[in-house]
PDB file of N, CA and C in Angstrom:
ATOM      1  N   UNK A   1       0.819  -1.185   0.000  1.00  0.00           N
ATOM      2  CA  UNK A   1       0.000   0.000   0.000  1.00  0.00           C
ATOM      3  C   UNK A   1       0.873   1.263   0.000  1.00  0.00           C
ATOM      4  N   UNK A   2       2.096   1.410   1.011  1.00  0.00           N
ATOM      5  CA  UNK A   2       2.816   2.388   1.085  1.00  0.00           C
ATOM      6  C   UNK A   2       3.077   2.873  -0.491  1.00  0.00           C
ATOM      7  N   UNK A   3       3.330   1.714  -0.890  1.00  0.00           N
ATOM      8  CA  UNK A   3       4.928   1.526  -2.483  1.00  0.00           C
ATOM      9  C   UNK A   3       3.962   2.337  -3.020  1.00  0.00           C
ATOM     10  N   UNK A   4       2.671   1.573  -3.044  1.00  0.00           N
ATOM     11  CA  UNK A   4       1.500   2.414  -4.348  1.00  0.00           C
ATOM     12  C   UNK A   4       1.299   3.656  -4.148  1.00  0.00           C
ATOM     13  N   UNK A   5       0.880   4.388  -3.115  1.00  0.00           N
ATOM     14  CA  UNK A   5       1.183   5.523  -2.550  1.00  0.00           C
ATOM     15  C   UNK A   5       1.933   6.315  -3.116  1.00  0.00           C
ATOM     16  N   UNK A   6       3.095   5.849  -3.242  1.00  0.00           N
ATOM     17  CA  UNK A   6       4.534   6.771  -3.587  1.00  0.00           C
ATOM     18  C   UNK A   6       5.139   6.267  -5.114  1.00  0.00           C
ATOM     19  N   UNK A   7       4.142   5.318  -5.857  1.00  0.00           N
ATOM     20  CA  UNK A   7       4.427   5.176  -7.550  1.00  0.00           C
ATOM     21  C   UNK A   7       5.435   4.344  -7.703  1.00  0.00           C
ATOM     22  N   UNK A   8       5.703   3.286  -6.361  1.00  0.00           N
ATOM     23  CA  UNK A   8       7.346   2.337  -6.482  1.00  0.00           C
ATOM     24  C   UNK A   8       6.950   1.212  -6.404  1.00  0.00           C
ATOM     25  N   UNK A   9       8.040   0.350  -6.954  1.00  0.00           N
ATOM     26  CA  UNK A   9       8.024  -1.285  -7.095  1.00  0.00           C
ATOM     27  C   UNK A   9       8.515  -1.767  -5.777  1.00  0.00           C
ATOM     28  N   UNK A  10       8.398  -3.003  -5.655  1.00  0.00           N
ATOM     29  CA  UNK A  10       8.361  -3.769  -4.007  1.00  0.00           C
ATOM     30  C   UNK A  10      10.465  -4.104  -5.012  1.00  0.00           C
ATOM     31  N   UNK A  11      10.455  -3.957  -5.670  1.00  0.00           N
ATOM     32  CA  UNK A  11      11.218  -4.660  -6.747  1.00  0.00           C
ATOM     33  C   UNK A  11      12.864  -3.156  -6.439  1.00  0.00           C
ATOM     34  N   UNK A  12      11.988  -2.013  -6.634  1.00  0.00           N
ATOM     35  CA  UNK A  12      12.854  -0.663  -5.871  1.00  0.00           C
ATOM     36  C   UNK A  12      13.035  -0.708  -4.285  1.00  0.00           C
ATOM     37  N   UNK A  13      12.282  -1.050  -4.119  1.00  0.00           N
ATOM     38  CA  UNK A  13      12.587  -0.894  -2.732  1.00  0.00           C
ATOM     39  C   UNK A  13      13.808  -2.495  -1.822  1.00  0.00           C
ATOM     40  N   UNK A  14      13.243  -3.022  -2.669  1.00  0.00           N
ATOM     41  CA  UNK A  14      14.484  -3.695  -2.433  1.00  0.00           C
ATOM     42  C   UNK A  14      15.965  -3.747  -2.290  1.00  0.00           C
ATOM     43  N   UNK A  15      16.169  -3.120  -3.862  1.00  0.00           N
ATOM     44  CA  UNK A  15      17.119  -2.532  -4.043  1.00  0.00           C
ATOM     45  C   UNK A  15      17.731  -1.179  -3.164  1.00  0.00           C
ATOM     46  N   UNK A  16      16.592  -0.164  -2.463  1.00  0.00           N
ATOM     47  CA  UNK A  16      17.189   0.459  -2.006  1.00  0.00           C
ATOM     48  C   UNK A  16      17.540   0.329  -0.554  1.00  0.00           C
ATOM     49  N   UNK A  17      16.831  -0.997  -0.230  1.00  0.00           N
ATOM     50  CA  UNK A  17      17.264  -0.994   1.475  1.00  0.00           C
ATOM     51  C   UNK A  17      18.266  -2.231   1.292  1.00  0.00           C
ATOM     52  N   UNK A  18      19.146  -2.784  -0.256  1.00  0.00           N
ATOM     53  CA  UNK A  18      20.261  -4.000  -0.391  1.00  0.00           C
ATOM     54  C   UNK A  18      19.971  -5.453  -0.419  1.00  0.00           C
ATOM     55  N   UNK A  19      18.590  -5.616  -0.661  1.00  0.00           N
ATOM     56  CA  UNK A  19      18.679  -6.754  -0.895  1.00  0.00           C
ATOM     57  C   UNK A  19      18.040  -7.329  -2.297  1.00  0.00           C
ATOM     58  N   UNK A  20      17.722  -8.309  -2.558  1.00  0.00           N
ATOM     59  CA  UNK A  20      17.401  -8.890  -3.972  1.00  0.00           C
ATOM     60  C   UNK A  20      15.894  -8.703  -3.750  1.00  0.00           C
ATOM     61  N   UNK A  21      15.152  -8.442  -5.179  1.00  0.00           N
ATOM     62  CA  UNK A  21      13.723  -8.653  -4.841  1.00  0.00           C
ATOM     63  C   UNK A  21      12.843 -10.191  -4.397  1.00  0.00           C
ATOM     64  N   UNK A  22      13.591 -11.002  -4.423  1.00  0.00           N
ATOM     65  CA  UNK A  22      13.271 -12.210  -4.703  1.00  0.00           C
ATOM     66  C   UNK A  22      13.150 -12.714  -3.440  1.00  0.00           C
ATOM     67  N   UNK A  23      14.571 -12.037  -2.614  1.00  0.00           N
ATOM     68  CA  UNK A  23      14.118 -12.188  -0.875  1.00  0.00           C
ATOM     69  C   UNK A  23      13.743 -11.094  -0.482  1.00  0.00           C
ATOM     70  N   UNK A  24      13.280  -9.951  -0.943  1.00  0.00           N
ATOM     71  CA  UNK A  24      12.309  -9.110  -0.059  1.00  0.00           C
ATOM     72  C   UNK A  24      11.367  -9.571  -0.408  1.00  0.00           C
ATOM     73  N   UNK A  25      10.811 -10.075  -1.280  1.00  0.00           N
ATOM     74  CA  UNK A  25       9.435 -10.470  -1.709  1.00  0.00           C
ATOM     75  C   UNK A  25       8.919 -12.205  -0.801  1.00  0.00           C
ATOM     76  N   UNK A  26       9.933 -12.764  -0.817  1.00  0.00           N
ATOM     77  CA  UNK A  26       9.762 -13.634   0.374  1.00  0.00           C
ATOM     78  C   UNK A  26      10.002 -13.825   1.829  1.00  0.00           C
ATOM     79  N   UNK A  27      10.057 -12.492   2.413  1.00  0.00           N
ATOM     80  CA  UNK A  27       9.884 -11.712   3.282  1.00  0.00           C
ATOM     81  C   UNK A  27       8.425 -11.109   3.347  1.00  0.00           C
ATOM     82  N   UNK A  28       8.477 -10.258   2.182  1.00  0.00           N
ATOM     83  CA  UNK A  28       7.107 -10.226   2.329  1.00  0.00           C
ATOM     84  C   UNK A  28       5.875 -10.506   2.701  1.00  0.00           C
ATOM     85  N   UNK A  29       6.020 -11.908   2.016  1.00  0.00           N
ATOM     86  CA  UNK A  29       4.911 -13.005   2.320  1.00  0.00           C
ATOM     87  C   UNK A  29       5.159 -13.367   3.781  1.00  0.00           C
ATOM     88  N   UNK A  30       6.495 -13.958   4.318  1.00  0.00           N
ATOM     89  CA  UNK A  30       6.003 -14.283   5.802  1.00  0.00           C
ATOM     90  C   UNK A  30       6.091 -13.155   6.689  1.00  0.00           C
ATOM     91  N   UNK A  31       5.939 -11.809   6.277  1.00  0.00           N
ATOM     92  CA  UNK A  31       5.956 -10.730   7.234  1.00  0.00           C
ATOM     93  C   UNK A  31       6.701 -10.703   8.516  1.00  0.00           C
ATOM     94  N   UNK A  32       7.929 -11.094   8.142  1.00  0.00           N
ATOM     95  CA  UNK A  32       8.734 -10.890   9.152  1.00  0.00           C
ATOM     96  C   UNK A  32       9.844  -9.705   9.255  1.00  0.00           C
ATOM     97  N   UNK A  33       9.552  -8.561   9.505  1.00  0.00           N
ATOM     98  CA  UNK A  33      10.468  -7.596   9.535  1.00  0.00           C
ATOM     99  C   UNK A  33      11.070  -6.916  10.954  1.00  0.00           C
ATOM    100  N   UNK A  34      11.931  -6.671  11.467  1.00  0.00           N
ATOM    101  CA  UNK A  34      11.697  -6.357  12.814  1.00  0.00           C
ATOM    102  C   UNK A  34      11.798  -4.633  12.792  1.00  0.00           C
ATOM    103  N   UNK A  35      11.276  -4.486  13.914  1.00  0.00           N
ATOM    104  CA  UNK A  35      11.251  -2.641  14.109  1.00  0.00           C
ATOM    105  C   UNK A  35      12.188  -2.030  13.534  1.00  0.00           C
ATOM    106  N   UNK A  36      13.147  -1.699  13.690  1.00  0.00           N
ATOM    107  CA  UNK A  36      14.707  -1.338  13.018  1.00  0.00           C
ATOM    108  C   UNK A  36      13.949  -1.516  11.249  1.00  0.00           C
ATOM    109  N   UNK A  37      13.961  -2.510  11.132  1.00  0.00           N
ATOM    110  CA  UNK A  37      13.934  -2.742   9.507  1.00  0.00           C
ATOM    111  C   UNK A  37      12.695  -2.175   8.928  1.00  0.00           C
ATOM    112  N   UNK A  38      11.772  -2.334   9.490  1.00  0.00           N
ATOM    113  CA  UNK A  38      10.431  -1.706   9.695  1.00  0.00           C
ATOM    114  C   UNK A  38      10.867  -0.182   9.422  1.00  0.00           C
ATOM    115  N   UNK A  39      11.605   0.304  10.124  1.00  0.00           N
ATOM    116  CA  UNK A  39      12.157   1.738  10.451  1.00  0.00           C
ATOM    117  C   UNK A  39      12.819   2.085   9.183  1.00  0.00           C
ATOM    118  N   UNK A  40      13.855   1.219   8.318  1.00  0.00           N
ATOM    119  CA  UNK A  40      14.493   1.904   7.746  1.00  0.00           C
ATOM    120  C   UNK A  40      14.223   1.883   6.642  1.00  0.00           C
ATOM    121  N   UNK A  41      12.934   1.030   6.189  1.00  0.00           N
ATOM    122  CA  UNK A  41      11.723   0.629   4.913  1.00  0.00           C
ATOM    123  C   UNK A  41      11.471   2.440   5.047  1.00  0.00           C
ATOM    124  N   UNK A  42      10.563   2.808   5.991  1.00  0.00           N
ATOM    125  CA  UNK A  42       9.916   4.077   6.310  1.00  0.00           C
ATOM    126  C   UNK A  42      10.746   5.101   6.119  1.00  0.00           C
ATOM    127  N   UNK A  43      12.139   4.608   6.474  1.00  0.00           N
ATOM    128  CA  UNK A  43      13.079   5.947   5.746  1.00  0.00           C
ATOM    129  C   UNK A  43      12.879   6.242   4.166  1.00  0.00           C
ATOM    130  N   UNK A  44      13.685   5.076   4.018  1.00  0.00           N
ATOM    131  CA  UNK A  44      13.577   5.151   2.244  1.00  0.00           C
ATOM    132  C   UNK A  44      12.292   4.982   1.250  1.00  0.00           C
ATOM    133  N   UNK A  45      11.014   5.490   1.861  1.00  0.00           N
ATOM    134  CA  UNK A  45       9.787   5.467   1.450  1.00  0.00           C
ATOM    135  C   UNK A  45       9.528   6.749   2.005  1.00  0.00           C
ATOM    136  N   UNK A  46      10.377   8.000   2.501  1.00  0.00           N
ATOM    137  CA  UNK A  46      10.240   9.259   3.176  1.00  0.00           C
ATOM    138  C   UNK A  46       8.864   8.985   3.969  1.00  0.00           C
ATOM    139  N   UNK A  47       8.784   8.764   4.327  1.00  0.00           N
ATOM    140  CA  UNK A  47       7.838   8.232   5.702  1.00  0.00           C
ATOM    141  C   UNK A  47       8.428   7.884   6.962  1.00  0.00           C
ATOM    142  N   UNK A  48       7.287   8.307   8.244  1.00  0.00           N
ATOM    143  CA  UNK A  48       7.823   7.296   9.156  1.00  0.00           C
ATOM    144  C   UNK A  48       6.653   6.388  10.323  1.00  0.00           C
ATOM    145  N   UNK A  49       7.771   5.085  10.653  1.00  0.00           N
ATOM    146  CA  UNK A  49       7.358   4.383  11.082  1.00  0.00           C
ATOM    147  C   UNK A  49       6.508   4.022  12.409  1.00  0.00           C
ATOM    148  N   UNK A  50       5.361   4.011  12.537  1.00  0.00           N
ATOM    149  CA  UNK A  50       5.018   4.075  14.010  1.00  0.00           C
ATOM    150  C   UNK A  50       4.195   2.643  13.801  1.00  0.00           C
ATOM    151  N   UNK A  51       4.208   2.300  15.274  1.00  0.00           N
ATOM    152  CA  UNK A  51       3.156   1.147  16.018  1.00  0.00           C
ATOM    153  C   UNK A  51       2.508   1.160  16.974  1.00  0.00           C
ATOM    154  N   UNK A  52       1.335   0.438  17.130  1.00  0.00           N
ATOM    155  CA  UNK A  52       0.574   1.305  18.403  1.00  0.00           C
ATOM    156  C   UNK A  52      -0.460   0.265  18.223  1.00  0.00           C
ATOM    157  N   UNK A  53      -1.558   0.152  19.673  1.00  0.00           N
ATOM    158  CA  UNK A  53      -2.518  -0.314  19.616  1.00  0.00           C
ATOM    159  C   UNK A  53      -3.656   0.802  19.632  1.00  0.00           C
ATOM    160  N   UNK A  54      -4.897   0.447  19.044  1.00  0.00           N
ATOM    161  CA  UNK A  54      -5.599   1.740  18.930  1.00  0.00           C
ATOM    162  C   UNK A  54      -7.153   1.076  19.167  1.00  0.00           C
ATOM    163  N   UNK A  55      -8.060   1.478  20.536  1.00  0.00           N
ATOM    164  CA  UNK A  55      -8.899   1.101  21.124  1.00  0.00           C
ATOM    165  C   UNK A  55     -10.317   1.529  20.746  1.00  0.00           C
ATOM    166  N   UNK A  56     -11.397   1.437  20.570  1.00  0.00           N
ATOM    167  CA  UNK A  56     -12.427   1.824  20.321  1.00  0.00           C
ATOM    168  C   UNK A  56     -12.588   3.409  20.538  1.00  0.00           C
ATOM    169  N   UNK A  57     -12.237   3.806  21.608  1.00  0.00           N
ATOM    170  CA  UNK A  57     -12.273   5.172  22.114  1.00  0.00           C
ATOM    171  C   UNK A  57     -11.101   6.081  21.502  1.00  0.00           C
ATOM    172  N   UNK A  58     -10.158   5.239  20.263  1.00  0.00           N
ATOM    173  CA  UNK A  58      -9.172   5.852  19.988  1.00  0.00           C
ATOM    174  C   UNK A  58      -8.151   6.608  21.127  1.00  0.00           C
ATOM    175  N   UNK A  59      -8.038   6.026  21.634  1.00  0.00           N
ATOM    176  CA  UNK A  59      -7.094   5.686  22.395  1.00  0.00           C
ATOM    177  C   UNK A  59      -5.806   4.722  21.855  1.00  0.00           C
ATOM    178  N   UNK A  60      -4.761   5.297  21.552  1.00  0.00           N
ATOM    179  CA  UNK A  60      -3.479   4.624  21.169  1.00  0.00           C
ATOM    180  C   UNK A  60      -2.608   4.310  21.790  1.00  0.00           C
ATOM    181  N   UNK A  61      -1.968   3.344  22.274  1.00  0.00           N
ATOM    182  CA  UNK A  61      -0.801   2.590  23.168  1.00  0.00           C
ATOM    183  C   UNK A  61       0.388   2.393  22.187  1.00  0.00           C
TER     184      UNK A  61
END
């Protein structure tokens, strides 16, 4: 959703955080990224990264 957002390939972004698309893309699928990496996706997508739980009352943790 981000990539589409900003007009980029999962295929660029690979490349710009060093790795092959072939293992970011199988990454992808098992969604395993940790915070840090999470973080530095959000750099190079000029964005940034937050997490939070967010409660009926909108209320965010």
């Amino acid at each position: 959703m981000a990539l589409a957002f900003i007009g980029k390939s999962e295929a660029w972004l690979a490349k710009e955080i060093g790795s092959t698309p072939q293992a970011f893309n199988q990454r992808m699928k098992t969604d395993k990224f940790s915070t840090v990496e999470l973080e530095g996706i959000a750099k190079v997508l000029g964005a940034v990264y937050s997490s939070s739980f967010e409660f009926p009352d909108g209320t965010k943790i």
